[in-house]
Protein backbone atom coordinates (compact mmCIF):
# COMPACT_ATOMS: atom_id res chain seq x y z
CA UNK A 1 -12.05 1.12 29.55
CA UNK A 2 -13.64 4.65 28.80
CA UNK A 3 -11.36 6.96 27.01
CA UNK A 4 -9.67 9.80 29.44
CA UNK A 5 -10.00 12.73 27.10
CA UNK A 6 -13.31 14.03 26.04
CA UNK A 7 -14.35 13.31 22.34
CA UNK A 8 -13.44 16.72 21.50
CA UNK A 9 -10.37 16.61 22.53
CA UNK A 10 -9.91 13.23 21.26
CA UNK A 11 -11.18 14.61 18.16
CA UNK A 12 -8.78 17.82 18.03
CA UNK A 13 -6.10 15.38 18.75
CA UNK A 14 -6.63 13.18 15.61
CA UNK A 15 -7.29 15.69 13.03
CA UNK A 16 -3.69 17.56 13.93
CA UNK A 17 -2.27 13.10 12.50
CA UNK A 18 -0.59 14.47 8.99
CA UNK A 19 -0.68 11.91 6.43
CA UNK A 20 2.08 13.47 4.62
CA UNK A 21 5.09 15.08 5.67
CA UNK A 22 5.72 13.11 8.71
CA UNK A 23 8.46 12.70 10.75
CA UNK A 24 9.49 9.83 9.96
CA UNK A 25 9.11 10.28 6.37
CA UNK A 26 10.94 13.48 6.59
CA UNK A 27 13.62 11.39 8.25
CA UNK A 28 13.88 9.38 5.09
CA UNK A 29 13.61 12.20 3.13
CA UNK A 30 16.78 14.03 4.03
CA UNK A 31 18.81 10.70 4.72
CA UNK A 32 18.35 10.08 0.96
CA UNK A 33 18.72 13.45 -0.23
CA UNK A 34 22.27 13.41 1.16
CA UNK A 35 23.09 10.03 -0.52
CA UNK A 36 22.47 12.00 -3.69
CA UNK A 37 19.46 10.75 -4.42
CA UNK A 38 16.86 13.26 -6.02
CA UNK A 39 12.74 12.11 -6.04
CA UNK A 40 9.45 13.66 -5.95
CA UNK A 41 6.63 13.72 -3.47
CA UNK A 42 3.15 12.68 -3.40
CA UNK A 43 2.67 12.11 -7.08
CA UNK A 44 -1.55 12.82 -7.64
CA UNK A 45 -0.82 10.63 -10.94
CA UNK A 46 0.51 7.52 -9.31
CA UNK A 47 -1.41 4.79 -7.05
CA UNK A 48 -1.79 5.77 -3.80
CA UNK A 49 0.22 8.78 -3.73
CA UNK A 50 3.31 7.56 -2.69
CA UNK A 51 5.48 9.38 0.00
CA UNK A 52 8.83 9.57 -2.36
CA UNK A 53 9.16 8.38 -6.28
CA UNK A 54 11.87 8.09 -7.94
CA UNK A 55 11.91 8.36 -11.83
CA UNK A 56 15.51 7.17 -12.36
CA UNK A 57 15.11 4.14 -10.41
CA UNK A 58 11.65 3.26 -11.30
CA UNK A 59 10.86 3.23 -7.46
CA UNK A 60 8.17 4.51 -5.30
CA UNK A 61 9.23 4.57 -1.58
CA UNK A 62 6.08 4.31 1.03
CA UNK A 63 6.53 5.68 4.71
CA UNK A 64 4.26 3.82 6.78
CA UNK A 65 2.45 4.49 10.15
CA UNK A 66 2.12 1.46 12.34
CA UNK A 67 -1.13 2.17 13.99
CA UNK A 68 -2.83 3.40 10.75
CA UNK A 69 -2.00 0.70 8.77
CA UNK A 70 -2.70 -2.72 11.28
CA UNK A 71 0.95 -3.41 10.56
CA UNK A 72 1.97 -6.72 13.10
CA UNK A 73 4.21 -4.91 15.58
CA UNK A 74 4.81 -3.97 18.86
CA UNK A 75 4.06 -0.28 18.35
CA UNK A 76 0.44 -1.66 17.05
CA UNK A 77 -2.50 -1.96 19.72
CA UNK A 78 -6.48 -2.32 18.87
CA UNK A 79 -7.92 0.76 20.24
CA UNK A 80 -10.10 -0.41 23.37
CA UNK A 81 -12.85 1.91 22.31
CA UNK A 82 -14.93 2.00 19.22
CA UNK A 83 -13.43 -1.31 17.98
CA UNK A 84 -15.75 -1.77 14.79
CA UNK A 85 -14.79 1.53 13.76
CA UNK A 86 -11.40 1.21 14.09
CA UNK A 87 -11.29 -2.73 12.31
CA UNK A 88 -13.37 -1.25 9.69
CA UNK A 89 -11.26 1.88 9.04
CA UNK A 90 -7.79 0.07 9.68
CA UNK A 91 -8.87 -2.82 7.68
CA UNK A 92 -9.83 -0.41 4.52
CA UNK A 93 -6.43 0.77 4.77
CA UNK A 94 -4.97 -2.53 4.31
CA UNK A 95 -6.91 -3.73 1.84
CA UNK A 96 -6.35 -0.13 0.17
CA UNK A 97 -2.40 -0.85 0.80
CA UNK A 98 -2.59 -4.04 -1.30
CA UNK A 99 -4.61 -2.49 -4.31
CA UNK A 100 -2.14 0.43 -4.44
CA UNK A 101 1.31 -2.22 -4.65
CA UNK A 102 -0.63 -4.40 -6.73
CA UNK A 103 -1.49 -1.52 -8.97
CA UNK A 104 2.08 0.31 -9.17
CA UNK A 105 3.70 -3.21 -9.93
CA UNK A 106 1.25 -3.82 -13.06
CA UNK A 107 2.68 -0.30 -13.71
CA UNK A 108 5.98 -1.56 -13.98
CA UNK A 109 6.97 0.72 -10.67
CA UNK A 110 9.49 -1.24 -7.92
CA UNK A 111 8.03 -0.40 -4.54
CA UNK A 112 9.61 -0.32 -1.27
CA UNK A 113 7.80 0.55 2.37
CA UNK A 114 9.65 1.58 5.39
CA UNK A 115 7.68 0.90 8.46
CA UNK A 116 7.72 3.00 11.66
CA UNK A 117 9.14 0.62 13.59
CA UNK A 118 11.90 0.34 11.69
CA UNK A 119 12.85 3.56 12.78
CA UNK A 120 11.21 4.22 16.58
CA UNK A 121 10.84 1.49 19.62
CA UNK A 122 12.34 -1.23 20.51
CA UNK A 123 12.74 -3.04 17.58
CA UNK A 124 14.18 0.10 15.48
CA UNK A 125 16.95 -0.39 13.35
CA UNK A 126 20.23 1.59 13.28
CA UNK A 127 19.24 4.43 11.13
CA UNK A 128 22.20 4.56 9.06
CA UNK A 129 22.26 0.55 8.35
CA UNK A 130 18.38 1.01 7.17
CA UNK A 131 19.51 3.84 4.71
CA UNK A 132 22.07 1.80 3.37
CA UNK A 133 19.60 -1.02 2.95
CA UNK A 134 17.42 1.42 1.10
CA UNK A 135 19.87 2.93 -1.34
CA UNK A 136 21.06 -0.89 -1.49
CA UNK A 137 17.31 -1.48 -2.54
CA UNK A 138 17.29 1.10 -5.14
CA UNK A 139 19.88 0.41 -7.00
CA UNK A 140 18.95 -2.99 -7.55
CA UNK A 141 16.39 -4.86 -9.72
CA UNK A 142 13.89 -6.31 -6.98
CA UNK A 143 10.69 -5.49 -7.36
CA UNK A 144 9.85 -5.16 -3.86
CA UNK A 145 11.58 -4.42 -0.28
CA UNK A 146 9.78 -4.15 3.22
CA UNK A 147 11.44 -3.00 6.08
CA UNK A 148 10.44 -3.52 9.76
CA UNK A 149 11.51 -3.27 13.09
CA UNK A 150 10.64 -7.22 12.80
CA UNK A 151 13.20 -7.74 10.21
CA UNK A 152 16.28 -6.20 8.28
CA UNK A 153 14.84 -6.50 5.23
CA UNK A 154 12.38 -8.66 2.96
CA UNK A 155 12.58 -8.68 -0.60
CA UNK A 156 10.75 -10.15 -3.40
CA UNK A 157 7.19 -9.37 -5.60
CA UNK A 158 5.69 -7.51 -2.65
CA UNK A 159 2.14 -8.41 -3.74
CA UNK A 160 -0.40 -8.88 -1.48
CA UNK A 161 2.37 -9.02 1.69
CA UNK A 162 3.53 -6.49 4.26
């Protein structure tokens, strides 16, 4: 099926995506902020530029988009259009997304991701339970947490899984 915009448009509408400062990870943001907890953003120094890090804790916290990173959800689709692009370009992104947990954990950094879908659709989680799962998270030793929309919570080394 032929897209219904005209690449322009299409292409006006995809350059206005942020890749920081997003909703949802501005969500996130304040949620912990009002727990008391007190992080930095974007980090140029650390793997990946993670969306929140936390010194204290030894934690890096990554917001992720569904769509941009091929997670296996219900707010994920293939685009109809352009599919080599788009397997080439979301693929890249989750090979990149392994390299950067792989290289924060040989860092000695615990990281967690929060997935869109654990906060939007059908499968979202009540926000406040998936804060307290988070500060829950970061205040204890596992290396790793991933939270979905699929699932409360999955912890453990994190390499090489999301």
């Amino acid at each position: 099926m032929a897209d219904i915009v005209s690449r322009e448009k299409r292409s006006q509408m995809m350059s206005g995506i942020r890749g920081t400062n997003t909703k949802p990870e501005i969500l996130i943001r304040k949620a912990l902020h009002a727990e008391g907890f007190r992080f930095r953003l974007h980090d140029t120094r650390l793997p990946g530029k993670p969306d929140l890090f936390l010194p204290k804790y030894r934690a890096v916290i990554m917001v992720q988009g569904c769509f941009w990173h091929g997670h296996d959800c219900n707010l994920f689709k293939w685009p109809k259009t352009r599919t080599d692009f788009w397997q080439k370009k979301i693929g890249s992104n989750r090979m990149r997304d392994t390299l950067v947990r792989k290289e924060l954990d040989d860092l000695g950094w615990r990281v967690a991701e929060i997935w869109e879908c654990a906060l939007k659709g059908r499968t979202r989680h009540p926000f406040e339970e998936l804060i307290g799962a988070v500060t829950s998270w970061l205040k204890s030793d596992n290396p790793y947490a991933c939270f979905t929309g699929n699932n409360r919570e999955r912890v453990g080394s994190g390499i090489g899984t999301h």
